[in-house]
N, C-alpha and C. Protein backbone atom coordinates (compact mmCIF):
# COMPACT_ATOMS: atom_id res chain seq x y z
N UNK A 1 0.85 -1.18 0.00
CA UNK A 1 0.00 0.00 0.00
C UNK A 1 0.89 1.24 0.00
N UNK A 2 0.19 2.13 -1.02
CA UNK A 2 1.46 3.57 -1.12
C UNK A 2 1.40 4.29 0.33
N UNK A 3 2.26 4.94 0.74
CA UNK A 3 2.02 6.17 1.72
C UNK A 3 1.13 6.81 1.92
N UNK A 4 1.01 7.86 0.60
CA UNK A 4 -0.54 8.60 0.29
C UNK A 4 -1.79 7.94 0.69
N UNK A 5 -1.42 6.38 0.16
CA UNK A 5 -3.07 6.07 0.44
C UNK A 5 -3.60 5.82 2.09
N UNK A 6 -2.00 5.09 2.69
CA UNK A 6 -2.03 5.22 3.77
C UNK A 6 -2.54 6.44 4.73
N UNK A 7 -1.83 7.45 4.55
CA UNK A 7 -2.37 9.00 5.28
C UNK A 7 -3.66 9.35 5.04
N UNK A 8 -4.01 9.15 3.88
CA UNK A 8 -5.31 8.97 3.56
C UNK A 8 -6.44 8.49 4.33
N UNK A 9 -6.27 7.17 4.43
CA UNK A 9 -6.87 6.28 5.40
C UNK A 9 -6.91 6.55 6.92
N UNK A 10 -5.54 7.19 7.06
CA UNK A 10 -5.22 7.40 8.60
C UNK A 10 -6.17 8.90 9.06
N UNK A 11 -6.29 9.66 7.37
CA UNK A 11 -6.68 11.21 7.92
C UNK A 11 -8.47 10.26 8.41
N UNK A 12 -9.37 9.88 7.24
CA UNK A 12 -9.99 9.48 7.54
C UNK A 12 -10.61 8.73 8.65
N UNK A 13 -9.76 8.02 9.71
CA UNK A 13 -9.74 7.37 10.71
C UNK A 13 -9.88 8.46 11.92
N UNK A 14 -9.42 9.44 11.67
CA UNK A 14 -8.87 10.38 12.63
C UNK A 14 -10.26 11.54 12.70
N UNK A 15 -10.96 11.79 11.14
CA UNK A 15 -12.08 12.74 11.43
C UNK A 15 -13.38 11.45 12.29
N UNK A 16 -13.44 10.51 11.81
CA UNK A 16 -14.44 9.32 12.49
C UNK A 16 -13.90 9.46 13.71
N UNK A 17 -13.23 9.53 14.39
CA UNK A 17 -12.77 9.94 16.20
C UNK A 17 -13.33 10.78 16.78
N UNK A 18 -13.06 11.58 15.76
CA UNK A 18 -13.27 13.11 16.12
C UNK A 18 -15.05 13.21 16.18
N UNK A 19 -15.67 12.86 15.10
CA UNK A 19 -16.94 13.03 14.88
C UNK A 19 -17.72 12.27 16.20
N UNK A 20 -17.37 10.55 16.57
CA UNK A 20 -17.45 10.55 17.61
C UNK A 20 -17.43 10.70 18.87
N UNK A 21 -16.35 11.28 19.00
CA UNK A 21 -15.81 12.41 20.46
C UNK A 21 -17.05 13.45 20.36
N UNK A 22 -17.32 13.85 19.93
CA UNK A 22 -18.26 15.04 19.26
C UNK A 22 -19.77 14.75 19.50
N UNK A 23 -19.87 13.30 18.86
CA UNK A 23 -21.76 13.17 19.58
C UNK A 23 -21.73 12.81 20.90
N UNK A 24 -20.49 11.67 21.61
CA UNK A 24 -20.61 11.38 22.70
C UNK A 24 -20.36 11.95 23.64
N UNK A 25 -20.12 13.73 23.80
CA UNK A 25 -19.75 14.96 24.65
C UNK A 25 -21.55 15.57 24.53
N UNK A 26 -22.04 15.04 23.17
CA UNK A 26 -23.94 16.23 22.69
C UNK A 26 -24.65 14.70 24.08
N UNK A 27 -24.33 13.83 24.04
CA UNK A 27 -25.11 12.84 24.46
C UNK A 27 -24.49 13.24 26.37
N UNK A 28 -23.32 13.22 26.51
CA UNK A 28 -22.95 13.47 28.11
C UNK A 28 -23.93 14.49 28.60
N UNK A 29 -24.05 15.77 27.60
CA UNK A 29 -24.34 16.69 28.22
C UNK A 29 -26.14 16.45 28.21
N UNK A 30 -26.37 15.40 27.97
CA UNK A 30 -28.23 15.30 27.98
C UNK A 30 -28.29 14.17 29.61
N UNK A 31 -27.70 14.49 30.19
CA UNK A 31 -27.55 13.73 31.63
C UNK A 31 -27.06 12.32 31.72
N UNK A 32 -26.96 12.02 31.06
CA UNK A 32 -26.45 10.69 30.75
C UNK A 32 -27.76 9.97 30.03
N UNK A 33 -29.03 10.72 29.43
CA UNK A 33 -29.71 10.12 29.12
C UNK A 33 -29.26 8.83 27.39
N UNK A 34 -29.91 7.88 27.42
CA UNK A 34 -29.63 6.93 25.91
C UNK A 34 -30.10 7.54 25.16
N UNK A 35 -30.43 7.08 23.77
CA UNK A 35 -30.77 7.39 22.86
C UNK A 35 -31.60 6.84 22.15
N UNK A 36 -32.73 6.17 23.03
CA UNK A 36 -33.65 5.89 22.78
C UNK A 36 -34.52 6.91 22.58
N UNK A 37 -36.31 6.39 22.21
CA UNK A 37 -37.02 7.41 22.12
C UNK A 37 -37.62 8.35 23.09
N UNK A 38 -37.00 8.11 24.43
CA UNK A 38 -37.42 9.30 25.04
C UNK A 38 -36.72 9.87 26.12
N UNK A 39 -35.28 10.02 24.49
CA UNK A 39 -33.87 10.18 25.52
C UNK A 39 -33.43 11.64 24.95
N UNK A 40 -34.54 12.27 24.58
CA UNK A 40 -34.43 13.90 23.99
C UNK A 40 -34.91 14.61 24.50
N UNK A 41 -34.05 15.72 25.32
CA UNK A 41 -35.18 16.60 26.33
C UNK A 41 -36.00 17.75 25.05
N UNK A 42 -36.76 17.81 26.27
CA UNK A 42 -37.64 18.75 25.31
C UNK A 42 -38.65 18.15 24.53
N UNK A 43 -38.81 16.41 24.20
CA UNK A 43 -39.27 16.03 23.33
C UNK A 43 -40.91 15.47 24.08
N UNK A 44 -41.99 15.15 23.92
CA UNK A 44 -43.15 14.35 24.59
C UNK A 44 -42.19 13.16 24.62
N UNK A 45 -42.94 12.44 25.82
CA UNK A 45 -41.98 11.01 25.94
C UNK A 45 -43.27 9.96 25.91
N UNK A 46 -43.26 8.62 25.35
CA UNK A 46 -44.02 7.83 24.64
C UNK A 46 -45.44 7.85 25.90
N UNK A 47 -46.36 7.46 25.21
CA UNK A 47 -47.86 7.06 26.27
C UNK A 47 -47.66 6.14 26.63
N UNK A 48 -47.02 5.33 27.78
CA UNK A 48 -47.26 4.01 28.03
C UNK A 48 -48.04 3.61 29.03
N UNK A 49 -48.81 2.61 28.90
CA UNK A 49 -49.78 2.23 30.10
C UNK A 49 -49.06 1.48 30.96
N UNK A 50 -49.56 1.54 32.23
CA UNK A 50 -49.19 0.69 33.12
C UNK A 50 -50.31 0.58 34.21
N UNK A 51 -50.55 -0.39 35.58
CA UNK A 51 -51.55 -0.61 36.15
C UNK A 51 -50.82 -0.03 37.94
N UNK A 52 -51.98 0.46 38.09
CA UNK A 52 -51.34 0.87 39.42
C UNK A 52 -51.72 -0.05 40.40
N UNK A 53 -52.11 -0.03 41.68
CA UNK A 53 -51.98 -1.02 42.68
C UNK A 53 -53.18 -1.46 42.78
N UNK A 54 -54.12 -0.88 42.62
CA UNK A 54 -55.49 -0.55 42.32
C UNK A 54 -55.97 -1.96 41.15
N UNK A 55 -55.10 -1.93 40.28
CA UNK A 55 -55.33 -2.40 39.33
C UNK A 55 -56.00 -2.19 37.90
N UNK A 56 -55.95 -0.29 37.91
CA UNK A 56 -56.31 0.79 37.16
C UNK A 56 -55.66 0.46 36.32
N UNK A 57 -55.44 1.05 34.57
CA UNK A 57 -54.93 1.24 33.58
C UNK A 57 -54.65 2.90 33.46
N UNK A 58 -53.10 2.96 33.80
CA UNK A 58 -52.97 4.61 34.12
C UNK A 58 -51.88 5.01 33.09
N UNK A 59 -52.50 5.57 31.95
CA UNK A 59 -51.31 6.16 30.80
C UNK A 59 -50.55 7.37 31.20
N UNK A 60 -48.91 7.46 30.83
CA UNK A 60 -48.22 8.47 31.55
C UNK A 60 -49.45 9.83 30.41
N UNK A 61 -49.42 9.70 29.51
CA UNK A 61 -50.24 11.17 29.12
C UNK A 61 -51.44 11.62 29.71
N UNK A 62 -51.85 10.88 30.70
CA UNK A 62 -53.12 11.34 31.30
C UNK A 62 -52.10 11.99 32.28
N UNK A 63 -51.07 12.46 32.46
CA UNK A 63 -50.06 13.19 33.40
C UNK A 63 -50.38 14.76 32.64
N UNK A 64 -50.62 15.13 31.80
CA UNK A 64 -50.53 16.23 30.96
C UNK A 64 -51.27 16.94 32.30
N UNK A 65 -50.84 18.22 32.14
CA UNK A 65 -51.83 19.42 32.35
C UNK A 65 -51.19 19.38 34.31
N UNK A 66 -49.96 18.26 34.59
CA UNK A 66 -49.49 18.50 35.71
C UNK A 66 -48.06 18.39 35.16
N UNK A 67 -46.92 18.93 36.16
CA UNK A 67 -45.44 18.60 36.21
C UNK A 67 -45.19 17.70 36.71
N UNK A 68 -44.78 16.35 36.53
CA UNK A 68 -44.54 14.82 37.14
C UNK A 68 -43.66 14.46 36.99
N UNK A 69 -42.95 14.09 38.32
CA UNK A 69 -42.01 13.03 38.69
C UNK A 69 -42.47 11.65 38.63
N UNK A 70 -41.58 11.11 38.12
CA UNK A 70 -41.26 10.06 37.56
C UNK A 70 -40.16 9.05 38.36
N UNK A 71 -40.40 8.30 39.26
CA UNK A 71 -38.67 7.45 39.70
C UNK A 71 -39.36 5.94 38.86
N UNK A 72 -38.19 5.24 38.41
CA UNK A 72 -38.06 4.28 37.65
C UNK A 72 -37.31 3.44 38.30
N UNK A 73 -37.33 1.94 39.13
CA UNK A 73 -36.63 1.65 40.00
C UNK A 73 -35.39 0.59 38.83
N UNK A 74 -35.72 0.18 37.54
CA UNK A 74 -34.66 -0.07 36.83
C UNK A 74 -34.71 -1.06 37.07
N UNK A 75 -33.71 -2.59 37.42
CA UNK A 75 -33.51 -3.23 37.25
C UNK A 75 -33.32 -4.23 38.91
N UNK A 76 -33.75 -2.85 40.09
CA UNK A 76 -33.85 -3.28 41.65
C UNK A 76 -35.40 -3.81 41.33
N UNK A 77 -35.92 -4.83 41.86
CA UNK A 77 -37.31 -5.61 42.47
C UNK A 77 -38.01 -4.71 43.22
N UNK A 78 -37.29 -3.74 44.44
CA UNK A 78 -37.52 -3.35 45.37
C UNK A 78 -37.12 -1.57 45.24
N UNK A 79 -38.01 -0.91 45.38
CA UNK A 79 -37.78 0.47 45.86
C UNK A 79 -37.15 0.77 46.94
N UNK A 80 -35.57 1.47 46.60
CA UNK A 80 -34.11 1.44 47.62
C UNK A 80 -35.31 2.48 48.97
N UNK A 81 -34.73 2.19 49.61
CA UNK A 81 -35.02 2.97 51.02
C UNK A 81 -34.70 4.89 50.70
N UNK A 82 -33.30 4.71 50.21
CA UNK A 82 -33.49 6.20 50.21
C UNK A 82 -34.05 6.69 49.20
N UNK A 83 -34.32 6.15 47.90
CA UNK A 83 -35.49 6.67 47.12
C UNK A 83 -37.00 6.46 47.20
N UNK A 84 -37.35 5.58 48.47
CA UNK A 84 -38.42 5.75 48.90
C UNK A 84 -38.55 7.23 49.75
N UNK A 85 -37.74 7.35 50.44
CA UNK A 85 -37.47 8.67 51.44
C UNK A 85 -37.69 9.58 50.40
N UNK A 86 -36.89 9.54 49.32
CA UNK A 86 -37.03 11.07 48.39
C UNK A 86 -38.32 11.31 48.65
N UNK A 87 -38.71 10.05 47.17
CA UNK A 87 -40.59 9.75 47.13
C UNK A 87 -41.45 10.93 48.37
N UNK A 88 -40.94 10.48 49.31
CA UNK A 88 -42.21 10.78 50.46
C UNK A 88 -42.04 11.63 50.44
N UNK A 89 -40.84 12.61 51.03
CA UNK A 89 -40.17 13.98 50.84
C UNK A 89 -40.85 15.05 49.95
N UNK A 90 -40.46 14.60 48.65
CA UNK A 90 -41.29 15.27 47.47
C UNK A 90 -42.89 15.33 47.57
N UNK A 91 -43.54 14.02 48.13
CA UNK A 91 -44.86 14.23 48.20
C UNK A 91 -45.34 15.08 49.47
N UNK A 92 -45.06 15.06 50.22
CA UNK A 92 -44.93 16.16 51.32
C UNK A 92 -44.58 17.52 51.04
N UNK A 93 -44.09 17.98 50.00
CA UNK A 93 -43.58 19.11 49.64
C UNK A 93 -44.58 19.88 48.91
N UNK A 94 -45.12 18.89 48.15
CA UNK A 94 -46.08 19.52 47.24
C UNK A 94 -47.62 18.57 47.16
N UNK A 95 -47.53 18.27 48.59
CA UNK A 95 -49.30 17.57 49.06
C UNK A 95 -50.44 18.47 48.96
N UNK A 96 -49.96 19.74 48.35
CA UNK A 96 -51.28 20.56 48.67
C UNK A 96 -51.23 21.53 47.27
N UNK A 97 -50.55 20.62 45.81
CA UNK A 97 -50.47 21.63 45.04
C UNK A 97 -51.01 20.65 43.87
N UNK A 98 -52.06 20.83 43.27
CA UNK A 98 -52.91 20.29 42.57
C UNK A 98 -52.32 20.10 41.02
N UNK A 99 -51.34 20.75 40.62
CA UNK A 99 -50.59 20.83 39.82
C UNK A 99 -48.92 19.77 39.63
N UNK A 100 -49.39 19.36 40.76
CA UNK A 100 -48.10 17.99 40.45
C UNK A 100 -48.52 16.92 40.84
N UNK A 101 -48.05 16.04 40.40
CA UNK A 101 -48.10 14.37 40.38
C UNK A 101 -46.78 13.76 40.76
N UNK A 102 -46.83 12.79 41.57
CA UNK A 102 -45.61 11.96 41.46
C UNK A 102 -45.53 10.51 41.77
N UNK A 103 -44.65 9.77 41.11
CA UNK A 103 -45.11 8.40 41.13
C UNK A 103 -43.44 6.98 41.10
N UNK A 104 -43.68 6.24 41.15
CA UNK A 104 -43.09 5.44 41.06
C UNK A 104 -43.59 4.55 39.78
N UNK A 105 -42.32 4.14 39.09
CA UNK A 105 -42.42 3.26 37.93
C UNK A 105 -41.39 1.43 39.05
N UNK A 106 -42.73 0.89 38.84
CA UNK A 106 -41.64 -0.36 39.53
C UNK A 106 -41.81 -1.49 38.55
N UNK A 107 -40.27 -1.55 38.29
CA UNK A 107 -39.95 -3.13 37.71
C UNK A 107 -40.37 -4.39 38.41
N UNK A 108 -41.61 -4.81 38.36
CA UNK A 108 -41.95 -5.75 39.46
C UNK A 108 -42.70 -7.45 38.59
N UNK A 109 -42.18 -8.17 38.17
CA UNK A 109 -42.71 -9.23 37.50
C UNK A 109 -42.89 -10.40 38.20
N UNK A 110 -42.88 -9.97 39.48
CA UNK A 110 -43.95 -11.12 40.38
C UNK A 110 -45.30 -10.19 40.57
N UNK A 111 -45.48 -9.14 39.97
CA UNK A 111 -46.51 -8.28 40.50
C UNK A 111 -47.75 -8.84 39.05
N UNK A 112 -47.94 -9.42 38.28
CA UNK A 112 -48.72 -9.88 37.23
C UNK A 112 -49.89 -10.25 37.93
N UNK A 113 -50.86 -9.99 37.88
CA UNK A 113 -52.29 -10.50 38.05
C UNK A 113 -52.78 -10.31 39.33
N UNK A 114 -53.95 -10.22 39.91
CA UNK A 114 -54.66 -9.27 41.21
C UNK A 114 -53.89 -9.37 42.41
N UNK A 115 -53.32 -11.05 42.42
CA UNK A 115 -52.68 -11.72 43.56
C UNK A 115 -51.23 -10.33 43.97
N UNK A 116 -50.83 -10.31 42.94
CA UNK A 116 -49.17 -9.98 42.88
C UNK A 116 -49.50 -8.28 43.58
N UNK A 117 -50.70 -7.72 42.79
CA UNK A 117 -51.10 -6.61 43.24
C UNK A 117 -51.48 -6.26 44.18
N UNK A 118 -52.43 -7.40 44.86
CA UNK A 118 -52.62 -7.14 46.31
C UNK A 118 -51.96 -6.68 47.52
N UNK A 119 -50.00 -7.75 47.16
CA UNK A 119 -49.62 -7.79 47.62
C UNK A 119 -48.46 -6.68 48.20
N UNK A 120 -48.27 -5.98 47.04
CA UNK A 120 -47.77 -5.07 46.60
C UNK A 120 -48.36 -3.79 47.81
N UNK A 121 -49.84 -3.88 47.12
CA UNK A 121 -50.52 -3.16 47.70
C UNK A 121 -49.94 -2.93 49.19
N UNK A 122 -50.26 -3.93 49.74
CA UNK A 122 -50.25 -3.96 51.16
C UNK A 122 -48.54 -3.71 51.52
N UNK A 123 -47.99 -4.41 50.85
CA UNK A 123 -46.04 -3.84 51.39
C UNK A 123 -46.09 -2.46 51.31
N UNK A 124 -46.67 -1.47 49.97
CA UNK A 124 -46.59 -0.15 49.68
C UNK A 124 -47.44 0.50 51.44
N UNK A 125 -48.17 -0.05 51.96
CA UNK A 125 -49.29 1.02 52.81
C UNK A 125 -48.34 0.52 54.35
N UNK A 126 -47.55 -0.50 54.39
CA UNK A 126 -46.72 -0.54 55.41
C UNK A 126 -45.48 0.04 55.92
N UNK A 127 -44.94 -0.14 54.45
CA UNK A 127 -43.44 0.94 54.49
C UNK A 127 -44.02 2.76 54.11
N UNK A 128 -45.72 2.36 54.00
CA UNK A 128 -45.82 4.25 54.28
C UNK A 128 -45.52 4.89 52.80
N UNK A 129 -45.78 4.38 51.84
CA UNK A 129 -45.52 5.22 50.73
C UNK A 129 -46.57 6.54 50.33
N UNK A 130 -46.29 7.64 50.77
CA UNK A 130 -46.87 8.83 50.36
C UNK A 130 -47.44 9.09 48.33
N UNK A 131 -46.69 8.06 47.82
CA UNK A 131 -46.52 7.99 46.40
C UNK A 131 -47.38 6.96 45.46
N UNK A 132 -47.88 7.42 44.65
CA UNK A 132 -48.48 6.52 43.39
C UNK A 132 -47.49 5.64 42.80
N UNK A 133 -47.55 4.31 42.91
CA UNK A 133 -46.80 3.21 42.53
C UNK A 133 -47.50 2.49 41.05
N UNK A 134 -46.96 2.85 40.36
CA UNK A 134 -47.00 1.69 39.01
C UNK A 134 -46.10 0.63 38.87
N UNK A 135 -47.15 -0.34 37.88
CA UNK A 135 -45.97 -1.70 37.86
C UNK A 135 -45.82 -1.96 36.58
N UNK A 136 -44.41 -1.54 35.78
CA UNK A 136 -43.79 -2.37 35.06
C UNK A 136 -43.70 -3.89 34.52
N UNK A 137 -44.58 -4.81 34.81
CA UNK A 137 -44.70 -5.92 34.76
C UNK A 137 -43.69 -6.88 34.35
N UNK A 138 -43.69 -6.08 32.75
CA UNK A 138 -42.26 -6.96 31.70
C UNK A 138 -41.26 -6.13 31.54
N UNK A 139 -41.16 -4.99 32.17
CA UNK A 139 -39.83 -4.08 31.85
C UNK A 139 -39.69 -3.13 30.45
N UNK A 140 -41.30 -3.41 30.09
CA UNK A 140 -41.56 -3.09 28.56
C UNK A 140 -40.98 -1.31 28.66
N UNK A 141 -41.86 -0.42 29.59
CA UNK A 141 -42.15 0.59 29.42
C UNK A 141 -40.82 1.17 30.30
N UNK A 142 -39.67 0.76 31.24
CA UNK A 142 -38.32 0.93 31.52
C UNK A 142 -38.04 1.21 30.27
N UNK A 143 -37.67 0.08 29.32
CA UNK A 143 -36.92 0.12 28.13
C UNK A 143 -36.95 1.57 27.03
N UNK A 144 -38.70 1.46 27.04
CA UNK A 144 -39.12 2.44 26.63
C UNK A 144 -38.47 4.00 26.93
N UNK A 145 -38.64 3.95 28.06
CA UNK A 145 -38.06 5.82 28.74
C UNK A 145 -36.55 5.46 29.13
N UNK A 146 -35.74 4.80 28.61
CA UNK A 146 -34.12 4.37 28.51
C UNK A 146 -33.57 4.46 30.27
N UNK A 147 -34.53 3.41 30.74
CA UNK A 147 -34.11 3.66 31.95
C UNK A 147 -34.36 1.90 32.04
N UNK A 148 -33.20 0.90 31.89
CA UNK A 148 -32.92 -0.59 31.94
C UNK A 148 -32.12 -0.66 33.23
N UNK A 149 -30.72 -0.28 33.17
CA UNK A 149 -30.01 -0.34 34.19
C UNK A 149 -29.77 0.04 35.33
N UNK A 150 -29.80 1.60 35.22
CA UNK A 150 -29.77 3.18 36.10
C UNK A 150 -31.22 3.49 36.90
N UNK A 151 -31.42 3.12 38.35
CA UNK A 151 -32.42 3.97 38.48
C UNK A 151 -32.30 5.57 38.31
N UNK A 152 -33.62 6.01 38.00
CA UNK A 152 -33.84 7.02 37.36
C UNK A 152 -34.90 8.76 38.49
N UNK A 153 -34.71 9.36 37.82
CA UNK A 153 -35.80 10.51 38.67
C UNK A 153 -36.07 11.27 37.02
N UNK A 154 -36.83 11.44 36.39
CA UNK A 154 -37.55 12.09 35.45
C UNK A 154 -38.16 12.86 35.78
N UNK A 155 -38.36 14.13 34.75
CA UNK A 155 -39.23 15.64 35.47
C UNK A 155 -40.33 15.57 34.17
N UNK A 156 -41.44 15.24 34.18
CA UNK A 156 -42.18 16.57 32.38
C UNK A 156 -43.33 17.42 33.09
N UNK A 157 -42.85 17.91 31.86
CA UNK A 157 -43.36 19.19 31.96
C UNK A 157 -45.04 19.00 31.64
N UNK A 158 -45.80 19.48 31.56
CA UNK A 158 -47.14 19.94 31.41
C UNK A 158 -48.22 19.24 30.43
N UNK A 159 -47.00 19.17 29.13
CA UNK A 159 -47.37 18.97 27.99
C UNK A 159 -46.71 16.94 27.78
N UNK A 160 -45.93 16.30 28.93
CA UNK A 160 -45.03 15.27 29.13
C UNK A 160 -44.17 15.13 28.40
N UNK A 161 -43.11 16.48 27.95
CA UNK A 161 -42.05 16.42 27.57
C UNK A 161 -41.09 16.30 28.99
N UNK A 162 -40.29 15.91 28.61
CA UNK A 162 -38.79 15.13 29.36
C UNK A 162 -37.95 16.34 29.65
N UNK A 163 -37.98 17.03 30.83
CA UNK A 163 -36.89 18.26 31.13
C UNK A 163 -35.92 18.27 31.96
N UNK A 164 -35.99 16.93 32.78
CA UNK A 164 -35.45 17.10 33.78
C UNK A 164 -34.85 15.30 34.32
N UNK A 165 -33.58 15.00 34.75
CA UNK A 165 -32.94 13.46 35.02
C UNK A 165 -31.92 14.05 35.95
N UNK A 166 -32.45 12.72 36.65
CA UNK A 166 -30.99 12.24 37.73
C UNK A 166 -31.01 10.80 38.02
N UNK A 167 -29.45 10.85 37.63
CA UNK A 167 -29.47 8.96 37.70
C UNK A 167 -29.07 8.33 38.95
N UNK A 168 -29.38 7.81 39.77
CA UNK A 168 -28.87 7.54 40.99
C UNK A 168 -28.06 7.20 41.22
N UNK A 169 -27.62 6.05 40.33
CA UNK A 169 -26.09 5.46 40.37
C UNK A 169 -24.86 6.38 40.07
N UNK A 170 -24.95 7.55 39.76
CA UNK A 170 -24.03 8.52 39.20
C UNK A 170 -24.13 9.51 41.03
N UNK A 171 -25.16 9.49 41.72
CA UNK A 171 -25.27 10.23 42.50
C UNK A 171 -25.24 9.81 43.97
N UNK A 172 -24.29 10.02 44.57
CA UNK A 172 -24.32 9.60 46.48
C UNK A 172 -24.85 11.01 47.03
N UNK A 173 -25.38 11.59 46.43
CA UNK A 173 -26.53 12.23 47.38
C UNK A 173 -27.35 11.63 48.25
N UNK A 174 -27.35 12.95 49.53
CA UNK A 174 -28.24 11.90 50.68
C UNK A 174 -30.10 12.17 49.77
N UNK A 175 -31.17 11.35 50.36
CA UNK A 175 -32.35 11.59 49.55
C UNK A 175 -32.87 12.93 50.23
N UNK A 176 -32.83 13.70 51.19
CA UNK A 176 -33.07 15.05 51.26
C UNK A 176 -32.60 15.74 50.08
N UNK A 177 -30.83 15.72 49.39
CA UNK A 177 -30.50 16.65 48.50
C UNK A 177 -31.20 16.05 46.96
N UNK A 178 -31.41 14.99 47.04
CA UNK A 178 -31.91 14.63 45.90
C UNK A 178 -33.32 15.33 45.46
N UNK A 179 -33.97 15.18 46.99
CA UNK A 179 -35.08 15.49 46.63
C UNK A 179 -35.17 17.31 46.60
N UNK A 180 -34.25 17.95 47.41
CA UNK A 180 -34.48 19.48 46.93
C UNK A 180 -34.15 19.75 45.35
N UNK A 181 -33.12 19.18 44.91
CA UNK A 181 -32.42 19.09 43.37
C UNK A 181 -34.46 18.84 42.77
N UNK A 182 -34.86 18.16 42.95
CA UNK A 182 -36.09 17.51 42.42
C UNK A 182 -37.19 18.53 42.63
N UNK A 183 -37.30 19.12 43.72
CA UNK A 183 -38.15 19.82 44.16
C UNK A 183 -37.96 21.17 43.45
N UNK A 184 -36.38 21.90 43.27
CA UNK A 184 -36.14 22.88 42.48
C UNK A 184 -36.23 22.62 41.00
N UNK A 185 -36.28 21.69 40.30
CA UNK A 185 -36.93 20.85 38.89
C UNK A 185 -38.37 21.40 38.62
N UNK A 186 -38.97 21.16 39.73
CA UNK A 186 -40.30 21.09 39.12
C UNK A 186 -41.25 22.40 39.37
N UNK A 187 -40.50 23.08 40.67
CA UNK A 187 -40.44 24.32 40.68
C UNK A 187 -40.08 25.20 39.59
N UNK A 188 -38.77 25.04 38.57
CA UNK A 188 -38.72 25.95 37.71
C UNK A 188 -39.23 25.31 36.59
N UNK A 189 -39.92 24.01 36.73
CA UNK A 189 -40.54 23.67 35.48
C UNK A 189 -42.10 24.27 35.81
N UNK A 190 -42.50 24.11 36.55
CA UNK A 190 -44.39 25.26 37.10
C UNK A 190 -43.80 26.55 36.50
N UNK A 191 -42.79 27.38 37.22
CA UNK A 191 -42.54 28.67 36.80
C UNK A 191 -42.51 29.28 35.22
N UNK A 192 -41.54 28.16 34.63
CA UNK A 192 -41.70 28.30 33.15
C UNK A 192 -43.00 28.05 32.23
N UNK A 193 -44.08 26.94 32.49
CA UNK A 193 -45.22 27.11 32.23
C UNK A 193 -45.96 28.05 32.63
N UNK A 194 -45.96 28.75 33.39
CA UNK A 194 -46.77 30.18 34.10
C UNK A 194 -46.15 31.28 33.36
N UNK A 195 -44.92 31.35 32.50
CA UNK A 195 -44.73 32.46 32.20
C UNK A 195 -44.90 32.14 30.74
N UNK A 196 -44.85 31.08 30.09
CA UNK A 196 -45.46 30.69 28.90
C UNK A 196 -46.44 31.14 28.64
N UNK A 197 -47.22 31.02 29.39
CA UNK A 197 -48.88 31.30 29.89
C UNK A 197 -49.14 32.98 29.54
N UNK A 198 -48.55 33.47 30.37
CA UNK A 198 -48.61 34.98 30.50
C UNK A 198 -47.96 35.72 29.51
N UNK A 199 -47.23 35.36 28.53
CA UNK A 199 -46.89 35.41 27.58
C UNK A 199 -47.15 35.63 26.03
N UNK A 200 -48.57 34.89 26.20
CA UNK A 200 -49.44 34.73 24.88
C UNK A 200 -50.29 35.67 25.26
């Protein structure tokens, strides 16, 4: 092989580095979110149903018209202790503001059918959960909002676009700071819809 073609090859090798250095710094800076479909802030993030303890059929877009937290417990069975603490924290914060929602997404596939729910039920009203618990059944709707591995804290906005992540595993925050970080989220996500508002 000549030289030329060599350098050639090598320049080429060298802009493909570069180009990748380049998306994977656009992707760091989106929180560590994937690149799945509802790994674009700013974007609506998919309708997925899920059943709450109840045994309701509760689509995240019936969230519209509030700011909602979102925790996704990922790939734990069990909701960690200190993100149960957030949970409660946050619901205590804003128990009296008609304009937010907050909930738990649980990966739970012993939870399938009334039995699993019942049971659920009753662990959730013992350990005191202040929070709306959904169940993930098959991990379908994790996959979906690119939250497989990482538990997750998700913010949307009004309209259930995606504004706001914190991944837990990236974070040894105690769940007080997590939850003010969370609490100031959804605070300047209300604020920014109110001035949207006033705007038009």
């Amino acid at each position: 092989m000549s030289s030329s073609r060599r350098a050639a090859q090598l320049g080429l090798c060298l802009v493909c580095l570069v180009l990748s250095l380049g998306i994977g710094v656009l992707l760091s800076q989106s929180h560590g979110m994937s690149t799945g479909k509802a790994s674009r802030f700013g974007q609506v993030v998919p309708d997925a149903a899920l059943y709450d303890l109840d045994g309701s059929l509760v689509r995240i877009h019936s969230f519209a018209g509030k700011v909602t937290v979102l925790y996704f417990n990922a790939n734990n069975p069990r909701i960690p202790d200190t993100c149960r603490l957030t949970l409660n924290l946050l619901c205590e914060e804003f128990k009296d503001h008609s304009r937010v929602a907050i909930a738990a997404v649980r990966q739970a596939s012993d939870a399938a059918g009334p039995d699993g729910l019942r049971e659920l039920r009753v662990r959730s009203a013992v350990l005191g959960h202040a929070f709306r618990t959904l169940v993930d059944t098959h991990h379908d709707v994790s996959k979906q909002y690119g939250v497989q591995t990482t538990s997750a804290f998700l913010i949307l906005d009004e309209q259930t676009r995606l504004v706001y992540r914190i991944n837990m595993t990236d974070s040894d925050a105690s769940p007080q700071e997590v939850a003010r970080r969370l609490q100031q989220g959804v605070e300047k996500t209300l604020t920014s819809a109110l001035d949207s508002v006033a705007s038009k």
